[in-house]
C-alpha atoms as a PDB file:
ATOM      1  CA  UNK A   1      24.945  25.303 -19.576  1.00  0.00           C
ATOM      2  CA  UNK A   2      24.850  23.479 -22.743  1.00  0.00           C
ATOM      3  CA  UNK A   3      24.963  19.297 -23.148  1.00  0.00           C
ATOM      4  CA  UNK A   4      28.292  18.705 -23.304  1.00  0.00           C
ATOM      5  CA  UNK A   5      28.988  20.961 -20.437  1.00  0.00           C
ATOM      6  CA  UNK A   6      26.250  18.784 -18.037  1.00  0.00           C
ATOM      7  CA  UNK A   7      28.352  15.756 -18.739  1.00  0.00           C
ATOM      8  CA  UNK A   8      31.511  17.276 -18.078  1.00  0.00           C
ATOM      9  CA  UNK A   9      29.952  18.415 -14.587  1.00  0.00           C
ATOM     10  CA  UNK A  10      28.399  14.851 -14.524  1.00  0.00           C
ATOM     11  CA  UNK A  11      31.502  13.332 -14.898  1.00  0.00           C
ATOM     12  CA  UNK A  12      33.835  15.511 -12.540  1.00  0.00           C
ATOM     13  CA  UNK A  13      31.731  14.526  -9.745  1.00  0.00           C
ATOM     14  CA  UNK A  14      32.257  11.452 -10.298  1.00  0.00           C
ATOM     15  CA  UNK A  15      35.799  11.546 -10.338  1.00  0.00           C
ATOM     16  CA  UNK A  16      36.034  13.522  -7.250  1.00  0.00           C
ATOM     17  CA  UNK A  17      33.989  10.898  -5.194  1.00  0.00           C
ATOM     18  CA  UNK A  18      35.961   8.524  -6.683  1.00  0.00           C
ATOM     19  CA  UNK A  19      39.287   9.812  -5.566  1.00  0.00           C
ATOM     20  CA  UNK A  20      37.694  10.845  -2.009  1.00  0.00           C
ATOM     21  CA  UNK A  21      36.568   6.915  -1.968  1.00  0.00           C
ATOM     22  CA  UNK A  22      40.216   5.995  -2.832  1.00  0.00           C
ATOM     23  CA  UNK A  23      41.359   8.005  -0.148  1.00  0.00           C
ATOM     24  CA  UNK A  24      38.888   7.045   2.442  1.00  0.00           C
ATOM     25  CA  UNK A  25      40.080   3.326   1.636  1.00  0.00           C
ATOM     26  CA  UNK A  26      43.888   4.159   2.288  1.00  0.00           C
ATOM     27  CA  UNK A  27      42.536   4.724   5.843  1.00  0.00           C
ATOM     28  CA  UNK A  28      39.711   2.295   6.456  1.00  0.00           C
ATOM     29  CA  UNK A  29      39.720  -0.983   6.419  1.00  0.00           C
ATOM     30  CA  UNK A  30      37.775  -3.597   7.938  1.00  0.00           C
ATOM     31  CA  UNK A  31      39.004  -6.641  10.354  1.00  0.00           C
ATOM     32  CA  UNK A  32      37.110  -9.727  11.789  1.00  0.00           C
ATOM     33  CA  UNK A  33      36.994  -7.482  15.091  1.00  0.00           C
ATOM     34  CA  UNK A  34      35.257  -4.212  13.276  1.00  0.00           C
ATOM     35  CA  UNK A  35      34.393  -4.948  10.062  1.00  0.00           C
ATOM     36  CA  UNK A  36      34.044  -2.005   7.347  1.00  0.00           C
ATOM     37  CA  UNK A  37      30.292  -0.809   6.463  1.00  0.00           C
ATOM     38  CA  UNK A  38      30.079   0.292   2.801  1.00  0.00           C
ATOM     39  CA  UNK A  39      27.518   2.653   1.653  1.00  0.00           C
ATOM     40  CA  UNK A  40      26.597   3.004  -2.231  1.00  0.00           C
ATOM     41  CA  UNK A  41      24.204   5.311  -3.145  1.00  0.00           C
ATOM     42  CA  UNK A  42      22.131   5.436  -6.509  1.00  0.00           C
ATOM     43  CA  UNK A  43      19.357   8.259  -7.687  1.00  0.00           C
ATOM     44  CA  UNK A  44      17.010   5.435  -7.273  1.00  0.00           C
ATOM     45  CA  UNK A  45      18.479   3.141  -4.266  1.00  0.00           C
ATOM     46  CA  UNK A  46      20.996   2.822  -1.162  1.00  0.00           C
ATOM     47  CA  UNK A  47      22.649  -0.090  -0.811  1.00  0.00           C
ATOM     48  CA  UNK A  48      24.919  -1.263   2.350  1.00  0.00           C
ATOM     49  CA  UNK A  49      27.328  -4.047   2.886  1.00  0.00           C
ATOM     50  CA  UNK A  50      29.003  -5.130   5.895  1.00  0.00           C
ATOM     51  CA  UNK A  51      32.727  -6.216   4.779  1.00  0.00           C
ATOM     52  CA  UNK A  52      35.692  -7.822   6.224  1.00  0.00           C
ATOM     53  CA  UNK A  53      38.165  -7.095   4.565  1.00  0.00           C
ATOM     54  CA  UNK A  54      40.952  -9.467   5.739  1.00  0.00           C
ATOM     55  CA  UNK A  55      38.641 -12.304   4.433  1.00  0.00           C
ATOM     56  CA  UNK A  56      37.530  -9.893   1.691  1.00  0.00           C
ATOM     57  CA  UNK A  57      33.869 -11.343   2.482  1.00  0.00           C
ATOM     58  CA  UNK A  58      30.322  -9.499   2.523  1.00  0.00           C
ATOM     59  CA  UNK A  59      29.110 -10.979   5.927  1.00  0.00           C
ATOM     60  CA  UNK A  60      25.684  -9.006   6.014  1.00  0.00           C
ATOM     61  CA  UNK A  61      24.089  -6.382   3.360  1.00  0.00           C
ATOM     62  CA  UNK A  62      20.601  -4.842   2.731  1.00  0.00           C
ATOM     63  CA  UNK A  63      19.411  -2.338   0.219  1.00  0.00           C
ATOM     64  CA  UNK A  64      16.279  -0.638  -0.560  1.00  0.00           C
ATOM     65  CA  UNK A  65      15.352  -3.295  -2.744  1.00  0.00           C
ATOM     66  CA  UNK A  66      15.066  -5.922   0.079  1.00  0.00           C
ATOM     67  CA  UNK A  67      11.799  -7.990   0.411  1.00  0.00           C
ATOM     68  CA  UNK A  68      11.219  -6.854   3.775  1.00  0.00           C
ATOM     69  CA  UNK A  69      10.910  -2.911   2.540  1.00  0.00           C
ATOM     70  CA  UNK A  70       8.513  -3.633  -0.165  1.00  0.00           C
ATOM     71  CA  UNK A  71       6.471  -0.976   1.418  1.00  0.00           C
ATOM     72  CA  UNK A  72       8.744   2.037   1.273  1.00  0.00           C
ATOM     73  CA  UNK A  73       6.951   4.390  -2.289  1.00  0.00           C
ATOM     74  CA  UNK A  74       9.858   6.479  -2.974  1.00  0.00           C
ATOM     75  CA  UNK A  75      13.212   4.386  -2.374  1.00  0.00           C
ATOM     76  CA  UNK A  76      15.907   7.276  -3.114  1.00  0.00           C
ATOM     77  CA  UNK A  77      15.182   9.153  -0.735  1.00  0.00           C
ATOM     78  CA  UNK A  78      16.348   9.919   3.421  1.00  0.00           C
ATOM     79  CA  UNK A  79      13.406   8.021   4.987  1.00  0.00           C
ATOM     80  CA  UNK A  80      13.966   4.989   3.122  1.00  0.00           C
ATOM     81  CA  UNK A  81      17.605   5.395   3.871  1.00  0.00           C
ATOM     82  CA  UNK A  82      16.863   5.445   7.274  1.00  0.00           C
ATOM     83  CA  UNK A  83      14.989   2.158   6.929  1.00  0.00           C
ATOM     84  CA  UNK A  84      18.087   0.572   5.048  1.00  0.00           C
ATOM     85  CA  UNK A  85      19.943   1.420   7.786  1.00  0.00           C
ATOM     86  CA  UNK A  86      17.902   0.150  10.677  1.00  0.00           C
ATOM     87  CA  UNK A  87      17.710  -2.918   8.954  1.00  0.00           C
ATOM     88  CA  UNK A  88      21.383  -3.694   8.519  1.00  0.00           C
ATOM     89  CA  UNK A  89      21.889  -2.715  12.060  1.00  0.00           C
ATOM     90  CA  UNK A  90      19.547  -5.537  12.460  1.00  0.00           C
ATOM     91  CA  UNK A  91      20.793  -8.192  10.554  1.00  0.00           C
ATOM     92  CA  UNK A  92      24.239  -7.671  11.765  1.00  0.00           C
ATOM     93  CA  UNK A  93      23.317  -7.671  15.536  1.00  0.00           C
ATOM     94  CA  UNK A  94      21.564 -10.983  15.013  1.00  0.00           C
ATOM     95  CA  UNK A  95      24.905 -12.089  13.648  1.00  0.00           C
ATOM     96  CA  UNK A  96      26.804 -10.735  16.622  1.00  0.00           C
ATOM     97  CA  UNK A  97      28.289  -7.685  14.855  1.00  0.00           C
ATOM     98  CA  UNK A  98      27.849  -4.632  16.913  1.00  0.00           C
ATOM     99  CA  UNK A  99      31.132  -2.522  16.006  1.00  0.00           C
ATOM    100  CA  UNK A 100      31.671  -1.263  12.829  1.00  0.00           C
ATOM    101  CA  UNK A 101      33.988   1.075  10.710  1.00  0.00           C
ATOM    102  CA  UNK A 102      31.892   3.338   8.457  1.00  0.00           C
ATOM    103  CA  UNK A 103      33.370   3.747   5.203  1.00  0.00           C
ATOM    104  CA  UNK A 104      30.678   6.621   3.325  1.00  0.00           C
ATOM    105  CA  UNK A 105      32.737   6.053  -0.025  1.00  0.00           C
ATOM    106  CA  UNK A 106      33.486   8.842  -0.885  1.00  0.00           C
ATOM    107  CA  UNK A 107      29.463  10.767  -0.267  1.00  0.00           C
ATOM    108  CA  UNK A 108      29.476  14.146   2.310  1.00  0.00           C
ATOM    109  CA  UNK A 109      28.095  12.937   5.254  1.00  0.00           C
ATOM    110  CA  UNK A 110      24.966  14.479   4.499  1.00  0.00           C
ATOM    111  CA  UNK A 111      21.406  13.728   3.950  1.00  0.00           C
ATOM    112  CA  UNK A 112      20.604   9.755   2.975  1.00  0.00           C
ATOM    113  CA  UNK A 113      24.302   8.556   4.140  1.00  0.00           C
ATOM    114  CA  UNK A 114      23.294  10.633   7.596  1.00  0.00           C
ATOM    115  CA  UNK A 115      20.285   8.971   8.010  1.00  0.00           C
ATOM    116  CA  UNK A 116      21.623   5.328   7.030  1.00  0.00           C
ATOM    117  CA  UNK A 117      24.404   6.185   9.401  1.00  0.00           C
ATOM    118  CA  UNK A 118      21.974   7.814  12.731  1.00  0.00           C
ATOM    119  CA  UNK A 119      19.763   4.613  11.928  1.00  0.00           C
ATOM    120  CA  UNK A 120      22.087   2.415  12.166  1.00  0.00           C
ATOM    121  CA  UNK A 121      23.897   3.791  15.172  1.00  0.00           C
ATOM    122  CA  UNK A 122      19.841   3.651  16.961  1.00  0.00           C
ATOM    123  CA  UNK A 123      19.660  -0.166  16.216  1.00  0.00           C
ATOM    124  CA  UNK A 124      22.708  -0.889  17.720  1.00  0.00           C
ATOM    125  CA  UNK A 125      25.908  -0.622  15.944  1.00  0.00           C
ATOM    126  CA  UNK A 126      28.555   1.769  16.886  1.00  0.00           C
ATOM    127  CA  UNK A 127      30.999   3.504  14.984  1.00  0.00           C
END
């Protein structure tokens, strides 16, 4: 595969999670009662955001890059997923959140979004 046919690979991922994210959201939304848990995923970092959506306000997020998981070497990767997810399971019980709607964005429910998602569910929240 030559350069310009990476980038045209590159970019038609892209798209398709894009359109698989638009059509996720169609679907998913979240309310005051179950708000909507967002997953974006980097090479380098996972973020998460708990979202209502009739408010259209972030009531609770985390990401690898949080204080608390200064510890964590490699952040891209399905253990430090896993501790992204146990800590927004956290943070959202001590707020008094304890359903959710998972919204993946668009990612196969595979790998790090599998083991934000199984962490999350152990701390607490369902889905």
């Amino acid at each position: 595969m030559g350069p310009k046919q990476e980038d045209m690979v590159a970019k038609s991922k892209t798209i398709g999670r894009k359109r698989r994210h638009e059509r996720i959201r169609k679907k998913v939304t979240g309310t005051a009662d179950r708000p909507r848990l967002s997953v974006y995923r980097s090479l380098n970092n996972i973020y998460v955001q708990i979202i209502d959506d009739t408010k259209g306000v972030t009531l609770v997020s985390a990401s690898s890059l949080d204080e608390s998981l200064k510890g964590i070497k490699s952040k891209g990767n399905a253990a430090a997923a896993k501790e992204v997810g146990s800590l927004i399971a956290k943070k959202a019980v001590d707020k008094g959140i304890k359903q959710i709607v998972f919204d993946r964005s668009g990612y196969l429910y595979h790998g790090r979004i599998k083991a934000l998602a199984e962490a999350a569910r152990e701390n607490g929240l369902s889905f």
